[in-house]
N, C-alpha and C. Protein backbone atom coordinates (compact mmCIF):
# COMPACT_ATOMS: atom_id res chain seq x y z
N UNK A 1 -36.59 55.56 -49.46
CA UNK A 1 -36.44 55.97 -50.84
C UNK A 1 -35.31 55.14 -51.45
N UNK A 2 -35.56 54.92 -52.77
CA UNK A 2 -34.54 54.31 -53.19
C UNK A 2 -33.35 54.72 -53.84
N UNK A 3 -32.11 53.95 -54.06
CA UNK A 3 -31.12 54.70 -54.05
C UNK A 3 -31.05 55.46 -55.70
N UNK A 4 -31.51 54.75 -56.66
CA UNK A 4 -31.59 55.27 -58.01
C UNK A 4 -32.88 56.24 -57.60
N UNK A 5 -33.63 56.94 -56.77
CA UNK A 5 -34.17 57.56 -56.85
C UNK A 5 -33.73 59.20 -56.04
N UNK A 6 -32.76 58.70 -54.82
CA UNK A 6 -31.82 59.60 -54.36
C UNK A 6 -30.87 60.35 -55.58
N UNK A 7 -30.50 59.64 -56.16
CA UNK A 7 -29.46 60.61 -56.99
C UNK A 7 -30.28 61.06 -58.32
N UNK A 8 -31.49 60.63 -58.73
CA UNK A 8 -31.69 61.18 -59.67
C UNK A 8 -32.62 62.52 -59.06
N UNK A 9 -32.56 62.70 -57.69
CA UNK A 9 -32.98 64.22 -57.28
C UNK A 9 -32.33 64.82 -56.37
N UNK A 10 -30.63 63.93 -56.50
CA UNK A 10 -29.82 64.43 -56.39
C UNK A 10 -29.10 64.49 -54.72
N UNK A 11 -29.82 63.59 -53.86
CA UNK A 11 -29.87 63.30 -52.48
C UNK A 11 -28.73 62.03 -52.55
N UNK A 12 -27.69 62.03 -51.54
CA UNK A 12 -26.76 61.29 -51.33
C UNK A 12 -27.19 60.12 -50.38
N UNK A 13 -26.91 59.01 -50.90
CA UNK A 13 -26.76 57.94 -49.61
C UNK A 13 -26.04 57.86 -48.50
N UNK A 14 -24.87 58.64 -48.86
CA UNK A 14 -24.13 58.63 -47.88
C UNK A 14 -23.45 60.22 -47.40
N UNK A 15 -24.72 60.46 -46.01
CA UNK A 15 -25.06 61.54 -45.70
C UNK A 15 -23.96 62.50 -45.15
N UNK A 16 -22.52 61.84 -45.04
CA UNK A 16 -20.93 62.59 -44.67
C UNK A 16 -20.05 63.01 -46.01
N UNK A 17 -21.14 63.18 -47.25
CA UNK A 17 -20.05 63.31 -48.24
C UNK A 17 -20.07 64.76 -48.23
N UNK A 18 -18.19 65.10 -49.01
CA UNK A 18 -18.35 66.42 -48.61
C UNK A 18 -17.55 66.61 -50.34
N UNK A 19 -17.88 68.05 -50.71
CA UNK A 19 -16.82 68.44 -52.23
C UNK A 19 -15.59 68.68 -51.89
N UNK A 20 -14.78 68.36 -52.42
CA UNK A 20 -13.42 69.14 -52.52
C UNK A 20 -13.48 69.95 -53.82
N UNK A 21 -12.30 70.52 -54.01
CA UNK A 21 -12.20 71.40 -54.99
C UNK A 21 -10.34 71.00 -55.48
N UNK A 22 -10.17 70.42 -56.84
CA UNK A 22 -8.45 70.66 -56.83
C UNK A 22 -8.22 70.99 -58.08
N UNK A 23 -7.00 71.66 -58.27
CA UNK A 23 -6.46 72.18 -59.55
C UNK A 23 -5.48 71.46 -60.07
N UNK A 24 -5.61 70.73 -61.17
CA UNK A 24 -4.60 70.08 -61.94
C UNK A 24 -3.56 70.39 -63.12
N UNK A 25 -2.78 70.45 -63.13
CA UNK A 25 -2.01 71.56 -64.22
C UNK A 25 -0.89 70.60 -64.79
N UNK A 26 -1.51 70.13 -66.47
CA UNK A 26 -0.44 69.54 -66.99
C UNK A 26 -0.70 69.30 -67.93
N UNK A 27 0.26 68.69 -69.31
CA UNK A 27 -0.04 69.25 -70.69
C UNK A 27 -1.89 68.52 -71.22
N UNK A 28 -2.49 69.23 -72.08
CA UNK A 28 -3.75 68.57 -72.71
C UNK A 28 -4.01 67.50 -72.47
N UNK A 29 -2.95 66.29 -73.12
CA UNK A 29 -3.10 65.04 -73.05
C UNK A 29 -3.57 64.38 -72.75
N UNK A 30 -2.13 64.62 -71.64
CA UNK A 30 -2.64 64.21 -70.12
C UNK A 30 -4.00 64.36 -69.43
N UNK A 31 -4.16 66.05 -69.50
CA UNK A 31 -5.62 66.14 -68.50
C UNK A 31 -6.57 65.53 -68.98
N UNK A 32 -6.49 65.14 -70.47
CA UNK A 32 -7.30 64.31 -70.75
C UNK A 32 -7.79 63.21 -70.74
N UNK A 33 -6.26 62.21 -70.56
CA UNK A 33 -6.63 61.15 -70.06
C UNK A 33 -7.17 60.72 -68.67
N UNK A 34 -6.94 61.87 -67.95
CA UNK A 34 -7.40 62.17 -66.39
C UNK A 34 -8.46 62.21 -66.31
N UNK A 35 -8.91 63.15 -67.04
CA UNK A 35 -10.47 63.38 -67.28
C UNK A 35 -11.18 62.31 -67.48
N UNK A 36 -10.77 60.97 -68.56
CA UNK A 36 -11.75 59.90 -68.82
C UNK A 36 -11.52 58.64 -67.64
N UNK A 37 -10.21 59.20 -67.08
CA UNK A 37 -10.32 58.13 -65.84
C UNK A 37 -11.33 58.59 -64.53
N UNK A 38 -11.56 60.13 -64.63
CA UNK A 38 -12.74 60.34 -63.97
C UNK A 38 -13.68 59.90 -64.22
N UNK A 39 -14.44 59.96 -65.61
CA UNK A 39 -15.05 59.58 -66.35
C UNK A 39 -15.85 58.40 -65.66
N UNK A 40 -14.54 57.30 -66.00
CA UNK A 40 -14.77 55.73 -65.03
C UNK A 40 -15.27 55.33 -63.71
N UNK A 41 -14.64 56.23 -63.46
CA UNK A 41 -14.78 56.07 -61.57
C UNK A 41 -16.32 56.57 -61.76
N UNK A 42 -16.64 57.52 -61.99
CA UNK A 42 -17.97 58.04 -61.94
C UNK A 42 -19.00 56.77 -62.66
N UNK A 43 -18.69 56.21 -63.63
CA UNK A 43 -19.41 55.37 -64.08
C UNK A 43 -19.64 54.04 -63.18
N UNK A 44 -18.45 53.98 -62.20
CA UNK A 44 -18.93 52.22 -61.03
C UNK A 44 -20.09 52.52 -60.42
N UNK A 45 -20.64 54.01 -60.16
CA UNK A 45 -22.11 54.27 -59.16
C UNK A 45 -22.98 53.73 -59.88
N UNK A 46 -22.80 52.90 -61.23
CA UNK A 46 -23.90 52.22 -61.44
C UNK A 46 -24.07 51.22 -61.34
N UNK A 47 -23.02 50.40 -60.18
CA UNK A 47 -23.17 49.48 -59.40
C UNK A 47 -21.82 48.28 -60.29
N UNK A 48 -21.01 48.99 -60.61
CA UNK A 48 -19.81 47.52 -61.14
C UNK A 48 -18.79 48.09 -60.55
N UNK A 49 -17.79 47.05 -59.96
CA UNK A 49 -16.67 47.52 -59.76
C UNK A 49 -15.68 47.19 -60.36
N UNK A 50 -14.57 47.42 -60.67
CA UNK A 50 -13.38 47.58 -61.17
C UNK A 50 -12.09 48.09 -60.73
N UNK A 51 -10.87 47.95 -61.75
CA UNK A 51 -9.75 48.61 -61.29
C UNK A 51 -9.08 49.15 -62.63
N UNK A 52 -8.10 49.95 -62.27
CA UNK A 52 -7.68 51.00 -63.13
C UNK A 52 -6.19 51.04 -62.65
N UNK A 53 -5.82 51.36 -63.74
CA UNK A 53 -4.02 51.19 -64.18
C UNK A 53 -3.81 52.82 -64.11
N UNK A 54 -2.59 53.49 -63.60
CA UNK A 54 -2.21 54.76 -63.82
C UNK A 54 -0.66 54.38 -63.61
N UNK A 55 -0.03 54.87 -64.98
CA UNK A 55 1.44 54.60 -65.09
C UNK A 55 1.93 56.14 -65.06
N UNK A 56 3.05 56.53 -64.20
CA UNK A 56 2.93 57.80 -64.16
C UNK A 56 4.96 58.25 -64.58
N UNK A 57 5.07 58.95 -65.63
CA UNK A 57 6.73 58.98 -65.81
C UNK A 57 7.07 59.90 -65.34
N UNK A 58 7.90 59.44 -63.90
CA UNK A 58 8.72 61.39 -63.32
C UNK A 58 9.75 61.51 -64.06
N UNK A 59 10.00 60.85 -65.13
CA UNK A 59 11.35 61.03 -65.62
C UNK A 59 11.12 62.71 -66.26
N UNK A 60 10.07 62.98 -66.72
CA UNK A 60 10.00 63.98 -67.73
C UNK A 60 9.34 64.30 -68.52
N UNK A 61 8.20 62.88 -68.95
CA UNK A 61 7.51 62.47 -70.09
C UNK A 61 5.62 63.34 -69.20
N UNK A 62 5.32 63.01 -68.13
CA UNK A 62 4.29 63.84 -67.07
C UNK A 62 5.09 64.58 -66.31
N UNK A 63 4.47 65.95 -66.46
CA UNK A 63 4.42 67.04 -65.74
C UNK A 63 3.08 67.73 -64.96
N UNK A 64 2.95 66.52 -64.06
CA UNK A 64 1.55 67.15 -63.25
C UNK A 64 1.76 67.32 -62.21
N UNK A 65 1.25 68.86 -62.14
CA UNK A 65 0.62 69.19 -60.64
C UNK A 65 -0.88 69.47 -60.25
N UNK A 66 -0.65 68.68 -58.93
CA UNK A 66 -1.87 68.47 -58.42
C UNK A 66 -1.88 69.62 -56.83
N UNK A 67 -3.00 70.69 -56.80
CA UNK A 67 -3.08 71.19 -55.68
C UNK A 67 -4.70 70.83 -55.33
N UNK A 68 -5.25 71.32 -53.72
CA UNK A 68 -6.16 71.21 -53.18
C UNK A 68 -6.78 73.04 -52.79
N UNK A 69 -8.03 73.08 -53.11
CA UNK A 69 -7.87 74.13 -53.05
C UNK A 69 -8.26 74.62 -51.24
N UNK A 70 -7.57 75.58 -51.00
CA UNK A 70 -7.51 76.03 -49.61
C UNK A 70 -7.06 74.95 -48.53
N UNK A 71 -6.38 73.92 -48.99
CA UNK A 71 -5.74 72.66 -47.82
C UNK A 71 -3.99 72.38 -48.43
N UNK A 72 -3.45 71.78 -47.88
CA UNK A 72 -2.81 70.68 -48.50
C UNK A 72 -2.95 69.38 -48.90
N UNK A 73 -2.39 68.77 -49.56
CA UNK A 73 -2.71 67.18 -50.12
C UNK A 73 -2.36 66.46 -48.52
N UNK A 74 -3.63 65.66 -48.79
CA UNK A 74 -2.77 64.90 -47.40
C UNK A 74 -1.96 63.85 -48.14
N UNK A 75 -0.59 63.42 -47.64
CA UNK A 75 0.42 62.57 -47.63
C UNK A 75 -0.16 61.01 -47.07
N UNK A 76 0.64 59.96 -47.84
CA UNK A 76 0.26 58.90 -47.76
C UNK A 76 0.78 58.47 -46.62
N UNK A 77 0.06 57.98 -45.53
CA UNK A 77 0.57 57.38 -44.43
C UNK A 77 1.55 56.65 -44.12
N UNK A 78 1.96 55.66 -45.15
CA UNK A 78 3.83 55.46 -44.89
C UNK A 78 4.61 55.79 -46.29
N UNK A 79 5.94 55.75 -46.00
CA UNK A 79 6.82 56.24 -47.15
C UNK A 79 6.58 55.70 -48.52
N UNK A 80 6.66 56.25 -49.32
CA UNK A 80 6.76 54.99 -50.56
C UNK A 80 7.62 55.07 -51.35
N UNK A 81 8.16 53.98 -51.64
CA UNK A 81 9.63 53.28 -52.06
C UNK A 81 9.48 52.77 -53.17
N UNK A 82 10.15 53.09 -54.59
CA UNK A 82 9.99 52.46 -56.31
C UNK A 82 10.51 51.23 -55.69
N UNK A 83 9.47 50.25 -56.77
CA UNK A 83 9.61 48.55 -56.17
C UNK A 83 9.62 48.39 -58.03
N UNK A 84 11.07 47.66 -58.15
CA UNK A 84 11.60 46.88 -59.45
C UNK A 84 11.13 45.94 -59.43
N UNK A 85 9.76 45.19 -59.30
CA UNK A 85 9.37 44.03 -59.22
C UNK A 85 7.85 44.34 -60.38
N UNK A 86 7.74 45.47 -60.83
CA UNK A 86 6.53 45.83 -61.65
C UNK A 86 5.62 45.86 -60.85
N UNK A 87 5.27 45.85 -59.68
CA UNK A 87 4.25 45.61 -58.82
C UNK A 87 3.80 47.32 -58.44
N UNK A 88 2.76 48.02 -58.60
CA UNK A 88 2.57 49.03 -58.15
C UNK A 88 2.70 49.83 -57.16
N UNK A 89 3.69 50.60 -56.88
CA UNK A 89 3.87 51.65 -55.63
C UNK A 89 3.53 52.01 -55.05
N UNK A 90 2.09 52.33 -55.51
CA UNK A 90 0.85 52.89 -54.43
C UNK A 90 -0.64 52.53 -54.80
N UNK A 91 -1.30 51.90 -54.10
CA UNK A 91 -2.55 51.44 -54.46
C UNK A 91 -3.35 52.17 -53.66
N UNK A 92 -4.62 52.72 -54.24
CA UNK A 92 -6.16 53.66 -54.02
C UNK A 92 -6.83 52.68 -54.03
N UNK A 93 -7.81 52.28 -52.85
CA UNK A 93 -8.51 51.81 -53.11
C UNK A 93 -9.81 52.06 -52.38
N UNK A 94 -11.21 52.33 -53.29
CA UNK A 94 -12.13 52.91 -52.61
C UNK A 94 -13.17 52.59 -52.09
N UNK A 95 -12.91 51.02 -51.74
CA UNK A 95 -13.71 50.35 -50.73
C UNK A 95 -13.09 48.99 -50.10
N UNK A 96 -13.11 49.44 -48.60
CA UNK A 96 -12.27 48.88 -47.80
C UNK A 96 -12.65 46.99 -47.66
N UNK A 97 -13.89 46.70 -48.30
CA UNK A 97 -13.93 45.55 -48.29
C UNK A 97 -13.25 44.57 -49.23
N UNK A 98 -12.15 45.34 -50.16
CA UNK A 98 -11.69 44.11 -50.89
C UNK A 98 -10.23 43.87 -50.22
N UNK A 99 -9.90 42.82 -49.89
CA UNK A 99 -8.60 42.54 -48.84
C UNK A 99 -7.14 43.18 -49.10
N UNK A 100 -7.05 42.91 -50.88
CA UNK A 100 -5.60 43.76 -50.59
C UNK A 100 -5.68 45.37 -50.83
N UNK A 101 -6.79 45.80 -50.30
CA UNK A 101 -7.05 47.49 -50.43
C UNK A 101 -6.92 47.80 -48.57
N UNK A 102 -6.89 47.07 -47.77
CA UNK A 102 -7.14 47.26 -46.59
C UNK A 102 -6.06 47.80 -45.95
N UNK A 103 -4.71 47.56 -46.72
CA UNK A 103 -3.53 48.54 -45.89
C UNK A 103 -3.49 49.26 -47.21
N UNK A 104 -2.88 50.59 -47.03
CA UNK A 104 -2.12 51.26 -47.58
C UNK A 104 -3.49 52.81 -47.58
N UNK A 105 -4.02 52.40 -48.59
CA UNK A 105 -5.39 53.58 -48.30
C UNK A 105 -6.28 52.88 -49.03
């Protein structure tokens, strides 16, 4: 079967996927702009890939919390350290074949 025919009856290709469930709590705005960066991500299953910018201010300016429901968040496998070089702190990346996604997660 084909794969545009799997999801339009709603059958996964990839037969280990599982739901989570998480609660996000932070002003409108924000969840909104969260929301359309979901938005995105949901839109590469139609076969483009891309990348996405998230600038995040602990000074004061974002106030988000993020829980999991019935787990904890899992923690990023090594420490992470603010780098004054503009270079991003922590990179997501959700497929292990592009090279500089291969360490970190």
């Amino acid at each position: 079967m084909s794969t545009l025919a799997k999801r339009l009856i709603g059958e996964s290709d990839y037969p280990d996927d599982e739901t989570r469930t998480y609660e996000i709590t932070a002003w409108p705005e924000h969840l909104d702009k969260l929301e359309r960066l979901f938005w995105w991500i949901n839109s590469t299953r139609s076969g483009h890939s891309g990348a996405a910018e998230l600038y995040v201010d602990g000074d004061g300016a974002a106030r988000v919390e993020i829980s999991r429901k019935g787990h904890a968040l899992k923690k990023p496998e090594e420490e992470i350290h603010s780098k004054s070089s503009g270079e991003p702190e922590f990179k997501v990346c959700l497929e292990s074949k592009v090279p500089s996604c291969r360490s970190g997660s």
